[in-house]
Protein backbone atom coordinates (compact mmCIF):
# COMPACT_ATOMS: atom_id res chain seq x y z
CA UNK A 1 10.90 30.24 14.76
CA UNK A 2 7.98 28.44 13.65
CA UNK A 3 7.53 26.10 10.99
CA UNK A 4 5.02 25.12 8.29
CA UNK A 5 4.54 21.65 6.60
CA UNK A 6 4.50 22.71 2.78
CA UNK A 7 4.65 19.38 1.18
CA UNK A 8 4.58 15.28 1.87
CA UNK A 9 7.04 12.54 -0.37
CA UNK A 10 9.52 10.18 0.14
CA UNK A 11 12.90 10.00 1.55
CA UNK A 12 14.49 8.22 -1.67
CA UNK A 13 18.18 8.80 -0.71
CA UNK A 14 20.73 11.13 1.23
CA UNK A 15 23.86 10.03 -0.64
CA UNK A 16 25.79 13.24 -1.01
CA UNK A 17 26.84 11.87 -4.67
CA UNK A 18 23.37 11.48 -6.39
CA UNK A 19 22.38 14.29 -8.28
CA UNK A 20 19.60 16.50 -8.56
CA UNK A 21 18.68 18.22 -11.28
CA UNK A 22 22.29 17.43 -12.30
CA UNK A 23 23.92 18.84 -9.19
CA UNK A 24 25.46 17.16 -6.60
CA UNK A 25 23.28 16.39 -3.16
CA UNK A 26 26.16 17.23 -0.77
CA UNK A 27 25.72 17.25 2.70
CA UNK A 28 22.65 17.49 4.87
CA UNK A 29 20.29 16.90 2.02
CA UNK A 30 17.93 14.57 1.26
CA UNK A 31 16.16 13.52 -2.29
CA UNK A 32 12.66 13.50 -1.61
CA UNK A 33 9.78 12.55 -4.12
CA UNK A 34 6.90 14.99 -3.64
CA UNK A 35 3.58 13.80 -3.70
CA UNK A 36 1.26 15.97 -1.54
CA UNK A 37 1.28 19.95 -1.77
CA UNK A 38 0.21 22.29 1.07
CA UNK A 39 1.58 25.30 0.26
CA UNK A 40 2.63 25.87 -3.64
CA UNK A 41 3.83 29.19 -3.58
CA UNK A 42 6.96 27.96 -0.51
CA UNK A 43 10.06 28.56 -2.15
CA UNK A 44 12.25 25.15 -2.95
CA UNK A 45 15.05 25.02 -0.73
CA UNK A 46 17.22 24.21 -3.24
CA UNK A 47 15.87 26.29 -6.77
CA UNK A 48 16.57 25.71 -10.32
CA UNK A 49 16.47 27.70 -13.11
CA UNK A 50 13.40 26.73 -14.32
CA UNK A 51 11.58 25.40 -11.05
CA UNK A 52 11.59 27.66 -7.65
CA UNK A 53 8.30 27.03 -5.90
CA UNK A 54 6.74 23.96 -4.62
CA UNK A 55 3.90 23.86 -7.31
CA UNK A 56 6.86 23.61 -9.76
CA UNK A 57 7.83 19.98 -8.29
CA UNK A 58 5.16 18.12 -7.85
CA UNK A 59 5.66 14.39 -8.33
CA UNK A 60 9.32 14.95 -9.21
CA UNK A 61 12.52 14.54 -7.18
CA UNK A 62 13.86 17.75 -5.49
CA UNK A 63 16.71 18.53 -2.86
CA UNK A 64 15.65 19.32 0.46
CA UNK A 65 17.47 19.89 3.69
CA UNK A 66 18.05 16.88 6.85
CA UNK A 67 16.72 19.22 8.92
CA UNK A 68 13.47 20.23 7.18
CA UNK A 69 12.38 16.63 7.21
CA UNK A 70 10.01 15.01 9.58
CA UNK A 71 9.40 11.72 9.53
CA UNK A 72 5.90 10.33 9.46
CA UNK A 73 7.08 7.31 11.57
CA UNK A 74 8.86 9.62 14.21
CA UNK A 75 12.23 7.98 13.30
CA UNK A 76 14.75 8.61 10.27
CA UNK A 77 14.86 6.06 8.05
CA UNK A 78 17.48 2.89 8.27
CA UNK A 79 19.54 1.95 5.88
CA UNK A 80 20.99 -1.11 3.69
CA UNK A 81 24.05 -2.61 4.96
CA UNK A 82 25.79 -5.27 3.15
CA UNK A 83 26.41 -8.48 4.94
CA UNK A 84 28.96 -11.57 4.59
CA UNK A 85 25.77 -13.66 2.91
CA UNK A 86 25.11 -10.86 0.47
CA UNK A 87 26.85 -9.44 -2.02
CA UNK A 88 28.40 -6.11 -1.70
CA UNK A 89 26.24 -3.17 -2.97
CA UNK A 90 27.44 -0.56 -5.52
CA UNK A 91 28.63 2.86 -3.68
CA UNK A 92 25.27 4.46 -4.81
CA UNK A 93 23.22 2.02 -3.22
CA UNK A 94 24.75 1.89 0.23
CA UNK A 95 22.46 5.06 1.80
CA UNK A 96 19.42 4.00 -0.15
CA UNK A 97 16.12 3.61 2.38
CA UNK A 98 15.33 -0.26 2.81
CA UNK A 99 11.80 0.83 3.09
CA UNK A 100 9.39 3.79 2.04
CA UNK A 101 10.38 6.39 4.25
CA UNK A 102 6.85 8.84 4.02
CA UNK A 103 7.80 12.16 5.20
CA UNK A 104 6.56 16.25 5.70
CA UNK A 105 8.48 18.70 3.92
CA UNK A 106 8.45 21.91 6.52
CA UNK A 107 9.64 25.40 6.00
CA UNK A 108 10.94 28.14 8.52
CA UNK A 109 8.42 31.26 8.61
């Protein structure tokens, strides 16, 4: 099956809690800000009501499968950890990126 690269953002966060367009992430998603469009017309793989095609989303948060994601660096991203010299984190901030994590949106043809 091949794939296209529809879009380019950032990996904000793939805490299964966060909402999106107030619904849950839940597993195997990622929030991703979109900043680039390839293809406008690829469906979302997660739709709303009101927004179902990439041209819809552009520089706004969107839901987008684990699997769909490529990383620009070639690596997934790492994540904050607290330590004994810091203080904990709050629950939401535990799978945040520590870094931009720049990555391709693709979509199965």
């Amino acid at each position: 099956m091949a794939c296209s690269v529809v879009g380019e953002g950032r990996l904000c966060s793939t805490d299964r809690l966060e909402l999106v367009n107030n619904m849950p992430l839940g597993p195997s998603a990622g929030i991703v800000k979109v900043e680039k469009l390839f293809n406008k017309d690829a469906y979302l793989w997660r739709a709303s009501p009101e927004k179902f095609v990439m041209g819809d989303v552009l520089n706004e948060n969107i839901a987008w499968s684990l699997h769909s994601i490529q990383y620009v660096n070639s690596s997934p991203p790492q994540y904050e950890t607290a330590s004994a010299e810091k203080r904990p984190l709050p629950p939401s901030a535990d799978k945040r990126p520590a870094s931009v994590n720049f990555c391709t949106l693709t979509y199965s043809l």
